[in-house]
N, C-alpha and C. Protein backbone atom coordinates (compact mmCIF):
# COMPACT_ATOMS: atom_id res chain seq x y z
N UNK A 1 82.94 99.32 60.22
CA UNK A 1 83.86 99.62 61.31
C UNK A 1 83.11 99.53 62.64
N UNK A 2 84.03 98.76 63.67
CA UNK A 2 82.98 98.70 64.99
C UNK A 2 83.58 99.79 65.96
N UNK A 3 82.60 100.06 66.86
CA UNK A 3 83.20 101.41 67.66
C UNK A 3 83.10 100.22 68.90
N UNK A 4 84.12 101.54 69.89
CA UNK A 4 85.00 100.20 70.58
C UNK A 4 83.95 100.95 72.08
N UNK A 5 83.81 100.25 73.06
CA UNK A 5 82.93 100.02 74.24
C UNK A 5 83.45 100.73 75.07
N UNK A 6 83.16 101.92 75.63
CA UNK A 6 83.60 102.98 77.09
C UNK A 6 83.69 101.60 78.14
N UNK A 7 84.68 102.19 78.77
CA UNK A 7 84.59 100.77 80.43
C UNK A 7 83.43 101.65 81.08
N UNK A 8 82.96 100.81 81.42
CA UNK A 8 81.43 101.01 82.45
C UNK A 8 82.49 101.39 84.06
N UNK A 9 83.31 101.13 84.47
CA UNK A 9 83.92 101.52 85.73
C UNK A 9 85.03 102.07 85.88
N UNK A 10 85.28 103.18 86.71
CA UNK A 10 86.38 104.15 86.66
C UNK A 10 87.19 104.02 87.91
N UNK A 11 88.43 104.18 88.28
CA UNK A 11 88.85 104.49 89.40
C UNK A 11 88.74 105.66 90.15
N UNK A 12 88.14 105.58 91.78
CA UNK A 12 87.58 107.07 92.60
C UNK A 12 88.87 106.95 93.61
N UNK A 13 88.73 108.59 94.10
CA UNK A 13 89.57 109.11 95.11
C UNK A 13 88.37 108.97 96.41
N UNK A 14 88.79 108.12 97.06
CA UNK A 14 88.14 108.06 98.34
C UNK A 14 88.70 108.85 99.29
N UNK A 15 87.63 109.06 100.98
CA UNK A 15 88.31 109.26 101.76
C UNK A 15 88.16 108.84 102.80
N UNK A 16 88.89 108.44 103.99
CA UNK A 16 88.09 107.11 105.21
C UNK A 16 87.59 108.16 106.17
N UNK A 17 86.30 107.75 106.84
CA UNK A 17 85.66 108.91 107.33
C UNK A 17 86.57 108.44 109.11
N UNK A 18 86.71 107.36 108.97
CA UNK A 18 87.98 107.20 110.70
C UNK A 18 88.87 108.30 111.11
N UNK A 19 90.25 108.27 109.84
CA UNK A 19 91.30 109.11 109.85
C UNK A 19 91.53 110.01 108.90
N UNK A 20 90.75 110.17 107.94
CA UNK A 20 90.53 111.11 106.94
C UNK A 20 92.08 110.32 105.80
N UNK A 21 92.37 109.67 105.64
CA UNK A 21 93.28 109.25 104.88
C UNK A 21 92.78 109.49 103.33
N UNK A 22 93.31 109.36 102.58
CA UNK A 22 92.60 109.37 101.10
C UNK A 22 93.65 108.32 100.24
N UNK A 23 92.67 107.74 99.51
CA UNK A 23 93.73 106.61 98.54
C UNK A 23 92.68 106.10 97.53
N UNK A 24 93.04 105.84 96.14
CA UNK A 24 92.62 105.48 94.85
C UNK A 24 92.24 104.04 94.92
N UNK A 25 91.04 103.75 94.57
CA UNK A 25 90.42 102.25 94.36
C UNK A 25 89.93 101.99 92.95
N UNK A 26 89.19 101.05 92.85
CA UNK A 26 88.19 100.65 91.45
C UNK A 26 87.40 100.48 91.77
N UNK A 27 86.43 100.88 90.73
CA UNK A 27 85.09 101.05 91.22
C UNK A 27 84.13 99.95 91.23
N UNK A 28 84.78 98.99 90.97
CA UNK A 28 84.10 97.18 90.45
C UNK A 28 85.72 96.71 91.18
N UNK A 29 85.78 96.53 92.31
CA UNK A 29 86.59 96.07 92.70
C UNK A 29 85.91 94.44 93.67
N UNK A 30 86.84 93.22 93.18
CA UNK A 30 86.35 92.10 93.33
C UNK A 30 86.90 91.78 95.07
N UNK A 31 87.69 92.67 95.62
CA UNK A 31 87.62 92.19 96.53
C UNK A 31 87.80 93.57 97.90
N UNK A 32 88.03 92.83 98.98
CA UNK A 32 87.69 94.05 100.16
C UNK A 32 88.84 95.25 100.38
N UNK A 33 88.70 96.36 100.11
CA UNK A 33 89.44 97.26 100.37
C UNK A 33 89.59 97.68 101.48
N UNK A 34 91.18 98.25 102.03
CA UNK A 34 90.70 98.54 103.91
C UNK A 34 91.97 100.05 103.82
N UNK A 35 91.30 100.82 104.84
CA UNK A 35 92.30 101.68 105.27
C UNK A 35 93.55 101.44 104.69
N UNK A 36 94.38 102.32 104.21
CA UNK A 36 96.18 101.75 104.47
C UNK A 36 96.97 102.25 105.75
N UNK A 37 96.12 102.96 106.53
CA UNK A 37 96.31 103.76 108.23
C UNK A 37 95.97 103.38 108.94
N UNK A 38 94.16 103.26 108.81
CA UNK A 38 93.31 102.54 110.22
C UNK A 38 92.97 100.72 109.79
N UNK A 39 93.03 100.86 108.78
CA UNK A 39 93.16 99.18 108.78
C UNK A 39 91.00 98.71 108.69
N UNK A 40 90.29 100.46 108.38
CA UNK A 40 88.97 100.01 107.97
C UNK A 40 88.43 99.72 107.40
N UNK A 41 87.41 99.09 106.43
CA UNK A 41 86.84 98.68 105.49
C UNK A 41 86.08 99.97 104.87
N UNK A 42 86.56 100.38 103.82
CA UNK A 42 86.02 100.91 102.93
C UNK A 42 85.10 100.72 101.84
N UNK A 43 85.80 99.66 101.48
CA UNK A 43 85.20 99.04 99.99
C UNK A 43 84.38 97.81 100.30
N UNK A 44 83.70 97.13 99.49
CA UNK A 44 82.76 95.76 99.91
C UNK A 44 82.53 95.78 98.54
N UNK A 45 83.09 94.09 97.64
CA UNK A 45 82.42 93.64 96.62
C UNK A 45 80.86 93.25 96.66
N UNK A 46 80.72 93.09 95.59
CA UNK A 46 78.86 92.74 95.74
C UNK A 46 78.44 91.75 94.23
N UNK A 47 79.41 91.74 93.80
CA UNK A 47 79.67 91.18 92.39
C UNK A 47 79.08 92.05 91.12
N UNK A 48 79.19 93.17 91.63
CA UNK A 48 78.91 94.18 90.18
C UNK A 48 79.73 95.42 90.93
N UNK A 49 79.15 96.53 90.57
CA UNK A 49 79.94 97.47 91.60
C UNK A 49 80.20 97.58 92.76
N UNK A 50 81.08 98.04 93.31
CA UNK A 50 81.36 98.11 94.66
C UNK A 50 80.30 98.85 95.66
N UNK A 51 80.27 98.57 97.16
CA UNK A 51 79.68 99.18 97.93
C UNK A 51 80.40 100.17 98.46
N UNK A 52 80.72 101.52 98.44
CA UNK A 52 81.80 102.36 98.77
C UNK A 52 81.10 102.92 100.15
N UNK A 53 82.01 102.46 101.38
CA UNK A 53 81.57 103.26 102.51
C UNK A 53 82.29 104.16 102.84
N UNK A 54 83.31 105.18 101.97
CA UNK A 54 83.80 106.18 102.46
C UNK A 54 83.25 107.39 101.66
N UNK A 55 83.65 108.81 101.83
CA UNK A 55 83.30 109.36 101.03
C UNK A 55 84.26 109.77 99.67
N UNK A 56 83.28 109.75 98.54
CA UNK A 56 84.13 109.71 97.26
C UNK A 56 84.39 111.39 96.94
N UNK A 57 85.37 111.47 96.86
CA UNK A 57 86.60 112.94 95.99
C UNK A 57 86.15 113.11 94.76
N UNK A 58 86.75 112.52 94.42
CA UNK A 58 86.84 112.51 92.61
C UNK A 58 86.53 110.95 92.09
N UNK A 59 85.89 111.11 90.58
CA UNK A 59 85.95 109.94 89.72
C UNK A 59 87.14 110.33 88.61
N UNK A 60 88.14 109.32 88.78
CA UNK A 60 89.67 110.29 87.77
C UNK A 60 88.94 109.45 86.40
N UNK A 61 88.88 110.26 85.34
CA UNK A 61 88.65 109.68 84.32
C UNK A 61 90.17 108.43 83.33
C-alpha cells in the first residue's frame, strides 16, 4: 500500500502593510498578487515559493 504525499504548500491569511486589508493567497503562487484596495504587490513568484511582502496571519491548514 502506498501512502499518499502531504502538499508541500498551504494557503496564508495575509495582511497589506499600505491599508491593512487582509485576503487569502497560495503559498506557491505562479503569478503576482496585488492589493484588492490599494492595488499593491504583495505576492512575487520566484518559481518555487512565493516571496510574501505582507505580513502573514495564519497558515489555514
Amino acid at each position: 500500500m502506498t501512502e499518499l504525499k502531504e502538499p508541500s504548500s498551504r494557503f496564508v491569511k495575509i495582511r497589506c502593510p499600505k491599508c491593512k486589508n487582509e485576503q487569502i493567497t497560495f503559498g506557491k503562487s505562479s503569478a503576482e498578487v496585488k492589493c484588492l484596495v490599494c492595488n499593491k504587490v504583495l505576492v512575487s513568484p520566484t518559481g518555487g515559493k512565493s516571496r510574501i511582502r505582507a505580513r502573514i496571519l495564519e497558515v489555514l491548514d
